[in-house]
PDB file of N, CA and C in Angstrom:
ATOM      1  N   UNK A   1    -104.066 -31.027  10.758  1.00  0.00           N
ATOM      2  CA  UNK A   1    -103.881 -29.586  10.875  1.00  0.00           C
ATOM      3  C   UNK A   1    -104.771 -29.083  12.013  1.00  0.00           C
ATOM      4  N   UNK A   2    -104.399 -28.395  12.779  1.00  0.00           N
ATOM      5  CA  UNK A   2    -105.368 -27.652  14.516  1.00  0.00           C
ATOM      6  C   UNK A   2    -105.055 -26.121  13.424  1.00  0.00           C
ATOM      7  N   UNK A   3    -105.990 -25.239  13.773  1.00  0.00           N
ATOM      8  CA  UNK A   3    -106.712 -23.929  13.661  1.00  0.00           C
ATOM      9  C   UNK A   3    -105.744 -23.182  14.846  1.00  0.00           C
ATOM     10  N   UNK A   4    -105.226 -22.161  14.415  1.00  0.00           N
ATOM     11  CA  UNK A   4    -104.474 -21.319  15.733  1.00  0.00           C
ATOM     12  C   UNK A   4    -104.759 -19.726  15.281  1.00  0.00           C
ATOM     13  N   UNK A   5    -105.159 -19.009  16.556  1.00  0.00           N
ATOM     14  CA  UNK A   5    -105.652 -17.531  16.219  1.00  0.00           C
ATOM     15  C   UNK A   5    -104.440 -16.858  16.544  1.00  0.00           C
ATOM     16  N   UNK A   6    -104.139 -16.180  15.568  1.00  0.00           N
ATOM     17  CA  UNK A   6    -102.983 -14.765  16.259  1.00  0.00           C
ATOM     18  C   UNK A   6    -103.294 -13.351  16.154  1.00  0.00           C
ATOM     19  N   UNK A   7    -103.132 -12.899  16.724  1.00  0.00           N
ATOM     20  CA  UNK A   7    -102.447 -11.289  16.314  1.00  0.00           C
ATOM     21  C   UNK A   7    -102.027 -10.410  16.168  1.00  0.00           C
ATOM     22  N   UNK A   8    -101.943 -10.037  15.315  1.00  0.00           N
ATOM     23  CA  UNK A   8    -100.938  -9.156  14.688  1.00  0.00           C
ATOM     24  C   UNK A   8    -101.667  -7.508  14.408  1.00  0.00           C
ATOM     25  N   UNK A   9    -100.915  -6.274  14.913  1.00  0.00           N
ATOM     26  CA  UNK A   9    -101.085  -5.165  14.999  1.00  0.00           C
ATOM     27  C   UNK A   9    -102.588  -4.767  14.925  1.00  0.00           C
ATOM     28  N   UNK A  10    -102.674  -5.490  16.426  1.00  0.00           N
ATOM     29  CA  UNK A  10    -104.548  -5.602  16.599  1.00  0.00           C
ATOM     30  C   UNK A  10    -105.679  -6.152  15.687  1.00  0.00           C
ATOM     31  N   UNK A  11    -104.618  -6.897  14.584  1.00  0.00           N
ATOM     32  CA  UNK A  11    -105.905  -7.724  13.706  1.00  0.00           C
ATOM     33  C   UNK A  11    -106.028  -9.275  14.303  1.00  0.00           C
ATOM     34  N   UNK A  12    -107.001 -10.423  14.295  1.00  0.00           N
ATOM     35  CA  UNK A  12    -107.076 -11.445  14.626  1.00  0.00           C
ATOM     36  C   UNK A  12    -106.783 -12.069  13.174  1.00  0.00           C
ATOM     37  N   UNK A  13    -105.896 -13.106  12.889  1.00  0.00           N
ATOM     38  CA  UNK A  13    -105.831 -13.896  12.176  1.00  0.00           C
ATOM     39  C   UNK A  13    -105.967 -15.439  12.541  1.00  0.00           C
ATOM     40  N   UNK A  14    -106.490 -16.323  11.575  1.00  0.00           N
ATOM     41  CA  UNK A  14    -106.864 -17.655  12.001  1.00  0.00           C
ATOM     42  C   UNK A  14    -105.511 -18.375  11.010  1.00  0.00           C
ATOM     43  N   UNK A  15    -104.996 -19.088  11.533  1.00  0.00           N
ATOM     44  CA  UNK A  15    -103.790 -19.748  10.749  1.00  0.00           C
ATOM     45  C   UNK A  15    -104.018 -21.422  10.707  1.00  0.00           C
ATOM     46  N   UNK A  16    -103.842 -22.288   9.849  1.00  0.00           N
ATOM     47  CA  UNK A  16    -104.090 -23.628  10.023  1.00  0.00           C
ATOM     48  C   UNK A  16    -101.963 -24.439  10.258  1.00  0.00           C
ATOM     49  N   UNK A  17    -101.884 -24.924  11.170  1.00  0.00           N
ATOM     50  CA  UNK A  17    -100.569 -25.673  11.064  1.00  0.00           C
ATOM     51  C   UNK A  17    -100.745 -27.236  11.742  1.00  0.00           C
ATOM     52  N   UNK A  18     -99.692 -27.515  11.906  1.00  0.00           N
ATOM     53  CA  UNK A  18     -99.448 -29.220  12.415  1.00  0.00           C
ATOM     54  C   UNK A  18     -99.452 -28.541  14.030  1.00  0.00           C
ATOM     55  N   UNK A  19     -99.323 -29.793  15.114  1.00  0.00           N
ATOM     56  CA  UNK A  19     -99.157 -29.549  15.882  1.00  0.00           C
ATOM     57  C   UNK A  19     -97.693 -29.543  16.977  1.00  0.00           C
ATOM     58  N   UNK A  20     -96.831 -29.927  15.515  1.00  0.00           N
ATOM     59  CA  UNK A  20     -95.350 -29.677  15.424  1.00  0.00           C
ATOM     60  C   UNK A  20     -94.677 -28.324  15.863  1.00  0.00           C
ATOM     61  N   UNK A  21     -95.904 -27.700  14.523  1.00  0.00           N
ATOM     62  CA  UNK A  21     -95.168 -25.890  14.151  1.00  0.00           C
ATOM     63  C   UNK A  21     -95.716 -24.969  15.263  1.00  0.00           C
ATOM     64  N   UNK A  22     -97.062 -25.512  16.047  1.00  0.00           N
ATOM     65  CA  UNK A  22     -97.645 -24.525  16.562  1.00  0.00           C
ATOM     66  C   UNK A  22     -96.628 -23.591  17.113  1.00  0.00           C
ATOM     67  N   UNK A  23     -95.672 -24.134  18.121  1.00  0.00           N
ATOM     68  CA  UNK A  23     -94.818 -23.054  18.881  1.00  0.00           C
ATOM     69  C   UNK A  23     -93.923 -22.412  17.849  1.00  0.00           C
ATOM     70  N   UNK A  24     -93.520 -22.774  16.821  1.00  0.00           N
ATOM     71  CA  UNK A  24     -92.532 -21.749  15.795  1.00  0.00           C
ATOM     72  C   UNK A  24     -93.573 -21.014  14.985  1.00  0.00           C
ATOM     73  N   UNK A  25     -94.799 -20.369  14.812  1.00  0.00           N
ATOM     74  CA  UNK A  25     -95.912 -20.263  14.270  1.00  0.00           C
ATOM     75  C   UNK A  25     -96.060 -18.851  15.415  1.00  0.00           C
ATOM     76  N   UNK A  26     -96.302 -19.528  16.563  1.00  0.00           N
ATOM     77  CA  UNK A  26     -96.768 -18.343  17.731  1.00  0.00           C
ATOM     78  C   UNK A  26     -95.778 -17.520  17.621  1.00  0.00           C
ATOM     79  N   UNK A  27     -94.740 -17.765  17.572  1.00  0.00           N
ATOM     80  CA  UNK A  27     -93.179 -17.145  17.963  1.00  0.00           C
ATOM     81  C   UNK A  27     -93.375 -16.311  16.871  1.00  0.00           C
ATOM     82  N   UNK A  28     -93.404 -16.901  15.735  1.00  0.00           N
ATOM     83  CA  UNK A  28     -93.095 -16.054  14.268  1.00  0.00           C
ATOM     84  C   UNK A  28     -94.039 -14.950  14.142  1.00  0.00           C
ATOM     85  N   UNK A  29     -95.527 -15.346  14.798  1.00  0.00           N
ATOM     86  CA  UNK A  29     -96.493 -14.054  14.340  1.00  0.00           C
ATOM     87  C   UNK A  29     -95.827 -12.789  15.928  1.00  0.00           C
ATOM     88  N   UNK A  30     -95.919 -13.748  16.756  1.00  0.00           N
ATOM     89  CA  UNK A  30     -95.496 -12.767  18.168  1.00  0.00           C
ATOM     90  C   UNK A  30     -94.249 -11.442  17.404  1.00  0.00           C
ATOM     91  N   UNK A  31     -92.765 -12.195  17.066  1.00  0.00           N
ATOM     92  CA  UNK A  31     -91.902 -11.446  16.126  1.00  0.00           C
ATOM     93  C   UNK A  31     -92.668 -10.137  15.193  1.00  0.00           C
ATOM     94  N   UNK A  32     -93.581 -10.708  14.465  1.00  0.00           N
ATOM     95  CA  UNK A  32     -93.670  -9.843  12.928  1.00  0.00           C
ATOM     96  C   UNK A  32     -94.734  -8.829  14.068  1.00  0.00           C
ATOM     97  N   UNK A  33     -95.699  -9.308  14.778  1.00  0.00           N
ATOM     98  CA  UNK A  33     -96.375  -7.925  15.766  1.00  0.00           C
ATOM     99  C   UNK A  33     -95.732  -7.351  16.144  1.00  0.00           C
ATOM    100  N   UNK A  34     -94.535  -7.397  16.822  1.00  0.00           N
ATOM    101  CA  UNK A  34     -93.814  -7.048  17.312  1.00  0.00           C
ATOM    102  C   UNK A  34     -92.517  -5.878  16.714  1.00  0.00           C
ATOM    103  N   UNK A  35     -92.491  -6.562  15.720  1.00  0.00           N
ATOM    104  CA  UNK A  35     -91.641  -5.250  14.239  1.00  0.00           C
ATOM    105  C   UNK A  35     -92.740  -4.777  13.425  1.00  0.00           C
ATOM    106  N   UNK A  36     -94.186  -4.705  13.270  1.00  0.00           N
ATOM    107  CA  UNK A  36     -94.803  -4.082  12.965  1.00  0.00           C
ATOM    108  C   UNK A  36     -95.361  -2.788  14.094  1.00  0.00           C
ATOM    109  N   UNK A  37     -95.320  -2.950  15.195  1.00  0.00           N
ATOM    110  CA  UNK A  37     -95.945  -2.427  15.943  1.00  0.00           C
ATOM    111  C   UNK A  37     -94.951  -1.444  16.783  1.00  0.00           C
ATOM    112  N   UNK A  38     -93.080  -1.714  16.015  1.00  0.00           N
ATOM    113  CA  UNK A  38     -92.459  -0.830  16.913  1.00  0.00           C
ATOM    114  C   UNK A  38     -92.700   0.674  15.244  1.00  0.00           C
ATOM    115  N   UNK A  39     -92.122  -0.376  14.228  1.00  0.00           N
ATOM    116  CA  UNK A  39     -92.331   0.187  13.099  1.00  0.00           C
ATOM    117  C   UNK A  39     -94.040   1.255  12.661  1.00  0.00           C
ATOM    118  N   UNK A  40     -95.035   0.518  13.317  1.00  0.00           N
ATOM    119  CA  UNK A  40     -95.715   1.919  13.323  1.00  0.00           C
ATOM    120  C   UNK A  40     -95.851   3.102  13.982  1.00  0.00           C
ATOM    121  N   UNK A  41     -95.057   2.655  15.243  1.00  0.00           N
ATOM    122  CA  UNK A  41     -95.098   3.707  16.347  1.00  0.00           C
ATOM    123  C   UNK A  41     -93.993   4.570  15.761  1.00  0.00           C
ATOM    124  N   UNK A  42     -92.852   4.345  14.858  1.00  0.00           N
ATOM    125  CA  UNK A  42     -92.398   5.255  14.343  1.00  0.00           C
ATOM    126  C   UNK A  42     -92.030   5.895  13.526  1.00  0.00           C
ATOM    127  N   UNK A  43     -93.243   5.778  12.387  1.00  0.00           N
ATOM    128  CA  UNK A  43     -93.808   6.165  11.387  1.00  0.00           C
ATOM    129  C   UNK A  43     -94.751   7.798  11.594  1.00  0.00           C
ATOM    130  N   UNK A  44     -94.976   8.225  10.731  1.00  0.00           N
ATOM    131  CA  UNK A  44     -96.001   9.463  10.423  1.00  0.00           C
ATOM    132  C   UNK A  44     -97.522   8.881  10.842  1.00  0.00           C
ATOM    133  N   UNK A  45     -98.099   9.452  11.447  1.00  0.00           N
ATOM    134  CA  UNK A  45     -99.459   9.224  11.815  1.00  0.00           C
ATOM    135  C   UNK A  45    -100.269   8.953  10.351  1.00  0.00           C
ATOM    136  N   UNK A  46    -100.683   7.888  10.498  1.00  0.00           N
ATOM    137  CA  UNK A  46    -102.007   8.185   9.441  1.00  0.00           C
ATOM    138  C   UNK A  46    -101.203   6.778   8.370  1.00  0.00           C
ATOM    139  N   UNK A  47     -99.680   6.244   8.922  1.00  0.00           N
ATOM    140  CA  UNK A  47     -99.367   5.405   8.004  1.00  0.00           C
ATOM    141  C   UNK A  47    -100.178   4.207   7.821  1.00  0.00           C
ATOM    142  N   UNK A  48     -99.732   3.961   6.740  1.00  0.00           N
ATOM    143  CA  UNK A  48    -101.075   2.782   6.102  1.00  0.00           C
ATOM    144  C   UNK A  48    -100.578   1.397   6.788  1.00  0.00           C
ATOM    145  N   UNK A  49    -101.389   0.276   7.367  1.00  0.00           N
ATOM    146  CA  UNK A  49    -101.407  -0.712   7.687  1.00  0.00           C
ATOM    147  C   UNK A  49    -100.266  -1.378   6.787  1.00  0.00           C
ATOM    148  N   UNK A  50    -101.082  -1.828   5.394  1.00  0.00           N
ATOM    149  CA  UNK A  50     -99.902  -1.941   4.517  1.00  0.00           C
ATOM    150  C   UNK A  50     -98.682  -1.532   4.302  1.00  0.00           C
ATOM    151  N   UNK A  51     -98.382  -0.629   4.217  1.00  0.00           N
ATOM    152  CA  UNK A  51     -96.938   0.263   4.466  1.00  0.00           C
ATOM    153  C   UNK A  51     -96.055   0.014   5.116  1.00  0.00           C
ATOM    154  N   UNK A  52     -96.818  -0.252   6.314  1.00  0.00           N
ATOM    155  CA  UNK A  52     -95.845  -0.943   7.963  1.00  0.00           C
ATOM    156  C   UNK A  52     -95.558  -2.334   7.588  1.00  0.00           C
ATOM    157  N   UNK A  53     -96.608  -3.187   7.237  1.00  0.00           N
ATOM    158  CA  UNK A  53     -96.293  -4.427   6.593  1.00  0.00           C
ATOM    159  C   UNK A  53     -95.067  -5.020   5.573  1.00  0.00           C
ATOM    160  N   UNK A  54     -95.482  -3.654   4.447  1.00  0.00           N
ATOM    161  CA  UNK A  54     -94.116  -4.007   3.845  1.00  0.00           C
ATOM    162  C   UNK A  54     -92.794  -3.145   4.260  1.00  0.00           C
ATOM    163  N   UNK A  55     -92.562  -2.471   5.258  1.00  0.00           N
ATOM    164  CA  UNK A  55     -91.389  -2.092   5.865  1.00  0.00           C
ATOM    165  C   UNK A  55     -90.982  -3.105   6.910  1.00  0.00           C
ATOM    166  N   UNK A  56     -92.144  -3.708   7.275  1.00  0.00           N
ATOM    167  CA  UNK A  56     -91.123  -4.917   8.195  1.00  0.00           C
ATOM    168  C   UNK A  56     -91.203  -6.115   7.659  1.00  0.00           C
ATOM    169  N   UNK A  57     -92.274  -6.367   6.244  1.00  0.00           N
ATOM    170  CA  UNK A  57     -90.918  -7.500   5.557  1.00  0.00           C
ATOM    171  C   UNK A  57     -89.820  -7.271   4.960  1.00  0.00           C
ATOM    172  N   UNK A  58     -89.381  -5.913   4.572  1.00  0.00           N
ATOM    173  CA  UNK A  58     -88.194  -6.116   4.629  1.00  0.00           C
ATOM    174  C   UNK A  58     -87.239  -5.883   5.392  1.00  0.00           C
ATOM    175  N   UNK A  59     -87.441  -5.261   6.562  1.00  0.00           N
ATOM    176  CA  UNK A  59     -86.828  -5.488   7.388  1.00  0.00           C
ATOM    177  C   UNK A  59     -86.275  -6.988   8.213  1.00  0.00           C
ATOM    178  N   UNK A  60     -87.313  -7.909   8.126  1.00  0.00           N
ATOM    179  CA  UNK A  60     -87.441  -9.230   8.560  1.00  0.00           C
ATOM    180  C   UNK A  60     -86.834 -10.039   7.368  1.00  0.00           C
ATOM    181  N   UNK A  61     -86.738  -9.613   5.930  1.00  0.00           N
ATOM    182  CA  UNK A  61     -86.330 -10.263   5.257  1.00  0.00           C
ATOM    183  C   UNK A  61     -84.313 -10.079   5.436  1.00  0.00           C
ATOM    184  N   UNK A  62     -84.200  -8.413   5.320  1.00  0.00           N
ATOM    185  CA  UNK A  62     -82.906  -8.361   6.174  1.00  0.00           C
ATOM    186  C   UNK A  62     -82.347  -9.268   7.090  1.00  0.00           C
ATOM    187  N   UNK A  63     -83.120  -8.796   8.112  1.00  0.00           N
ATOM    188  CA  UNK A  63     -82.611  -9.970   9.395  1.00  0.00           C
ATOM    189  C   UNK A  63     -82.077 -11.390   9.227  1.00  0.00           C
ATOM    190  N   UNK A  64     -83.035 -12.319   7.833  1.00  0.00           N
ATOM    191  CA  UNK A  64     -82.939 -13.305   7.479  1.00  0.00           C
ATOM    192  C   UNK A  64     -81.653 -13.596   6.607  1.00  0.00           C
ATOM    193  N   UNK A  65     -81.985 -12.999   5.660  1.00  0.00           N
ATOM    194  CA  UNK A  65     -80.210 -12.516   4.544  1.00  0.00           C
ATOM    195  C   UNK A  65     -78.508 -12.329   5.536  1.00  0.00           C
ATOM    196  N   UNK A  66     -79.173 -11.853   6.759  1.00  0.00           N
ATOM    197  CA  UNK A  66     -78.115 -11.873   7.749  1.00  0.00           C
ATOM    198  C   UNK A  66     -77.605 -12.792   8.800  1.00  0.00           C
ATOM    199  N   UNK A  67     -78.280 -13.511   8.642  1.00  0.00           N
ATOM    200  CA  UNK A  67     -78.429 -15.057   9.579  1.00  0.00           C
ATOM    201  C   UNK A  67     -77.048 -16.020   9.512  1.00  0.00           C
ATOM    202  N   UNK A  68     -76.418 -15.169  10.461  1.00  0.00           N
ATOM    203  CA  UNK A  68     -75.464 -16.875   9.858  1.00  0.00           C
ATOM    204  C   UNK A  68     -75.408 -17.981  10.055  1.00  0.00           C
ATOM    205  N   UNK A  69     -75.128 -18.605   9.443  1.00  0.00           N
ATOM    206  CA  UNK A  69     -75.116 -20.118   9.392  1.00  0.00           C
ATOM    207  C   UNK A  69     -73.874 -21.094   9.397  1.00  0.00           C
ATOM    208  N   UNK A  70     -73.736 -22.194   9.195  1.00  0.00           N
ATOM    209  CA  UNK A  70     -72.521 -22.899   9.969  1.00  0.00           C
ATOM    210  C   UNK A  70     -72.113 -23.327   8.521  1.00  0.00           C
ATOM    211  N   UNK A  71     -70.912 -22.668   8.231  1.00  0.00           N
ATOM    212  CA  UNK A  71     -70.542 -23.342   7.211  1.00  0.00           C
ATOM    213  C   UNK A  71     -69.296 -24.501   7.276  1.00  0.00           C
ATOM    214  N   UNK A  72     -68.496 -24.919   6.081  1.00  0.00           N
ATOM    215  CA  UNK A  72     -67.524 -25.763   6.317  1.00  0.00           C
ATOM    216  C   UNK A  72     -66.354 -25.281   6.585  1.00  0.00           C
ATOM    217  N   UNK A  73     -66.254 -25.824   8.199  1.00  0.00           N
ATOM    218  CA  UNK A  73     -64.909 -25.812   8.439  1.00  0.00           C
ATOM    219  C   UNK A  73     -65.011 -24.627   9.537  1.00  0.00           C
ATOM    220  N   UNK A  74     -64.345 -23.742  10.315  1.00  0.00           N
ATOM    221  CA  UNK A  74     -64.564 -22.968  10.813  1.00  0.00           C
ATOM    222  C   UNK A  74     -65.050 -21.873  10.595  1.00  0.00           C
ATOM    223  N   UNK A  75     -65.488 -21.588   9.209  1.00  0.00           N
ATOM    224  CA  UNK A  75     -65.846 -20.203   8.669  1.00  0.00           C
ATOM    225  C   UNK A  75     -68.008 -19.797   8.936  1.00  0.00           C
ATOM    226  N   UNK A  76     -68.354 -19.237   9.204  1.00  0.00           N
ATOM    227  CA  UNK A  76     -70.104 -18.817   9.017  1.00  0.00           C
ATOM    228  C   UNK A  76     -70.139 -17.929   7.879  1.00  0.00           C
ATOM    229  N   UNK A  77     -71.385 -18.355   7.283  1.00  0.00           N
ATOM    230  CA  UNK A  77     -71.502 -17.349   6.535  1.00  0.00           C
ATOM    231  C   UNK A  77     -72.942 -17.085   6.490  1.00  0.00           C
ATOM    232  N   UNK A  78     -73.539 -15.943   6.109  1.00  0.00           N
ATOM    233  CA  UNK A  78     -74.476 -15.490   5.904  1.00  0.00           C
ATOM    234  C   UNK A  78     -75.567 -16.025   5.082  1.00  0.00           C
ATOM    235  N   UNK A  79     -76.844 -15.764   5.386  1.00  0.00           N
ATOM    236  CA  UNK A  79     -77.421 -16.468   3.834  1.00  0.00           C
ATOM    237  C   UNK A  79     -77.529 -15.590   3.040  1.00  0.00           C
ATOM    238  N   UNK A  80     -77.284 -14.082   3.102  1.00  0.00           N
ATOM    239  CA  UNK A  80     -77.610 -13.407   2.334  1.00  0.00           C
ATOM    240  C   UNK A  80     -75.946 -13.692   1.195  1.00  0.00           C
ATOM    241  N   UNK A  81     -74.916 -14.220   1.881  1.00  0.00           N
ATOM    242  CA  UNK A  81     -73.664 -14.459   1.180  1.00  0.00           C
ATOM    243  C   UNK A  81     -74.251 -15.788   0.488  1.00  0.00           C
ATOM    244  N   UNK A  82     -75.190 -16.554   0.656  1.00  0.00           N
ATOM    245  CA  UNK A  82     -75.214 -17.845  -0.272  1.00  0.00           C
ATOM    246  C   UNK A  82     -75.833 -17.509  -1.466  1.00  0.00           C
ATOM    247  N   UNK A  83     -76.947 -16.383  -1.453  1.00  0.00           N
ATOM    248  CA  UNK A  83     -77.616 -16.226  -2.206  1.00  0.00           C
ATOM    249  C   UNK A  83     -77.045 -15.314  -3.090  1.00  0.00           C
ATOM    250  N   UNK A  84     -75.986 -14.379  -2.809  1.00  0.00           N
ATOM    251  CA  UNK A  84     -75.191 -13.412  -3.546  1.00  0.00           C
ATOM    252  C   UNK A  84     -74.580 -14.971  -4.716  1.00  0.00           C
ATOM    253  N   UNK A  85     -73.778 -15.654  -3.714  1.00  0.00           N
ATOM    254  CA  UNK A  85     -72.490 -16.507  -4.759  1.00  0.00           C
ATOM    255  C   UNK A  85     -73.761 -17.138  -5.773  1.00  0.00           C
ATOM    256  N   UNK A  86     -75.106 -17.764  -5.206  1.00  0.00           N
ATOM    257  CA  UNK A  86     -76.130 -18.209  -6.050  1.00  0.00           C
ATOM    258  C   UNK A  86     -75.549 -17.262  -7.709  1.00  0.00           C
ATOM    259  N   UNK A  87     -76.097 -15.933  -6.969  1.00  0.00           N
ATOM    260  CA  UNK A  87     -76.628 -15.298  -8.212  1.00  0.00           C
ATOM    261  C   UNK A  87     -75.492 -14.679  -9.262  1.00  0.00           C
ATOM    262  N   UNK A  88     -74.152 -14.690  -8.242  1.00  0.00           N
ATOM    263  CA  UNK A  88     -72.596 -14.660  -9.176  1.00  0.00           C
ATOM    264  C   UNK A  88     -72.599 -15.758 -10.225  1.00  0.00           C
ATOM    265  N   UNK A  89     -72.936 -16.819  -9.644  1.00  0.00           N
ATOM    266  CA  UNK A  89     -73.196 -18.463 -10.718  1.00  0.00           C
ATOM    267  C   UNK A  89     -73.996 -18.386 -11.344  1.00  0.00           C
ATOM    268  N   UNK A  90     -75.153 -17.766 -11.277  1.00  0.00           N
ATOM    269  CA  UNK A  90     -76.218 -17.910 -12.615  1.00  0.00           C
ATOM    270  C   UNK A  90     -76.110 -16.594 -13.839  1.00  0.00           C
ATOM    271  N   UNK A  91     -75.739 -15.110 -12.827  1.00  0.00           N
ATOM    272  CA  UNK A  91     -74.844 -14.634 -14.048  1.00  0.00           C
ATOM    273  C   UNK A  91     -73.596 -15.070 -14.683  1.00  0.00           C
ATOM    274  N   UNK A  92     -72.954 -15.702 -14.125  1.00  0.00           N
ATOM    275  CA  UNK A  92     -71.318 -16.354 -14.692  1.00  0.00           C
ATOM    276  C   UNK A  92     -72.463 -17.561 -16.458  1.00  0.00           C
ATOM    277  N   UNK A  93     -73.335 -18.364 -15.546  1.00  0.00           N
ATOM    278  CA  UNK A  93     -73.513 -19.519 -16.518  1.00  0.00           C
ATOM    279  C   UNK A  93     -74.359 -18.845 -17.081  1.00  0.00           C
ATOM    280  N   UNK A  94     -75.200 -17.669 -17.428  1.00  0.00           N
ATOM    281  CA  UNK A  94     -75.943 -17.032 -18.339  1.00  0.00           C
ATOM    282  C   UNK A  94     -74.796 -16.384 -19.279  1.00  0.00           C
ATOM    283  N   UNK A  95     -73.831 -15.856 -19.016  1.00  0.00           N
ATOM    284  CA  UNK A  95     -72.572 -15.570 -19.836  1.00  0.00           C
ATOM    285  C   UNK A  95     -72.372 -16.308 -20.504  1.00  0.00           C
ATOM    286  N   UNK A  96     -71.792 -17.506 -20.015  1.00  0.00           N
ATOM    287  CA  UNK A  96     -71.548 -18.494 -20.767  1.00  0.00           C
ATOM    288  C   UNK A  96     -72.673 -19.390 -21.978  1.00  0.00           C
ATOM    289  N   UNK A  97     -73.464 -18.981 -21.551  1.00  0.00           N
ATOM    290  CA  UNK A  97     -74.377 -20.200 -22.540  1.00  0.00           C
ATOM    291  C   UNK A  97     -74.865 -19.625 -23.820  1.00  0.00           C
ATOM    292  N   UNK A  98     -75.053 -18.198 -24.031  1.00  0.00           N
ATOM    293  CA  UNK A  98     -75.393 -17.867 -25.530  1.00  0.00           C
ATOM    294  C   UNK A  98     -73.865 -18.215 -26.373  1.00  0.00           C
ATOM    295  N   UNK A  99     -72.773 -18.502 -26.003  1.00  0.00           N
ATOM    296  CA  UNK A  99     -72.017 -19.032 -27.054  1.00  0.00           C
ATOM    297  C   UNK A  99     -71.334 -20.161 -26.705  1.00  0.00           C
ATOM    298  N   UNK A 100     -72.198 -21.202 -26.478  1.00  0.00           N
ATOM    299  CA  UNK A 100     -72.276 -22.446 -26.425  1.00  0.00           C
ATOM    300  C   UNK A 100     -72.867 -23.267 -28.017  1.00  0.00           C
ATOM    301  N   UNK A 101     -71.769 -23.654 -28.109  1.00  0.00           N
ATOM    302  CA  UNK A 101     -73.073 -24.500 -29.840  1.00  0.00           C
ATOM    303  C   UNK A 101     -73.093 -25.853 -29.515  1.00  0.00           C
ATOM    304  N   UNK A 102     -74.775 -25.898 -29.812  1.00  0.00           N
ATOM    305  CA  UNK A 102     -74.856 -27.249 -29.725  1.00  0.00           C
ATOM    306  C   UNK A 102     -75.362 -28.125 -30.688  1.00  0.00           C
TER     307      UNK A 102
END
């Protein structure tokens, strides 16, 4: 693991990674400064550090849910569509299982 400093909306953070991730690591904190720092500029003065933080994870979590991806055959789909059908299947098999006898 190498020690890597970033920062983010003028704070210094120390991060530990491989020397694999370093460049997807830089990129990722560069990104989240970057949607924190448009996101405070257009916010109400006086907004809380925190606040901005959690408006651009979810904003960033958005982005992610929207990602498409290569599915089978010519079709993409979203991940936020994998995780929907996920959760269609675990309500479908929670239906199903209180009248199951075993």
């Amino acid at each position: 693991m190498e020690r890597l400093d970033v920062t983010i909306l003028g704070r210094e953070y120390s991060l530990a990674c491989t020397p694999g991730e370093r460049d997807s690591v830089v990129a990722a904190a560069q990104h989240v400064d970057r949607t924190m720092q448009r996101l405070r500029d257009a916010s109400k003065p006086g907004t809380s550090a925190e606040r901005v933080a959690i408006m651009a994870a979810l904003q960033l979590a958005a982005e992610l849910l929207a990602t498409p991806v290569s599915g089978s055959g010519d079709s993409d789909f979203a991940l936020g569509d994998y995780k929907r059908k996920i959760e269609d299947m675990q309500r479908d098999i929670d239906a199903v299982l209180p009248n199951v006898q075993v």
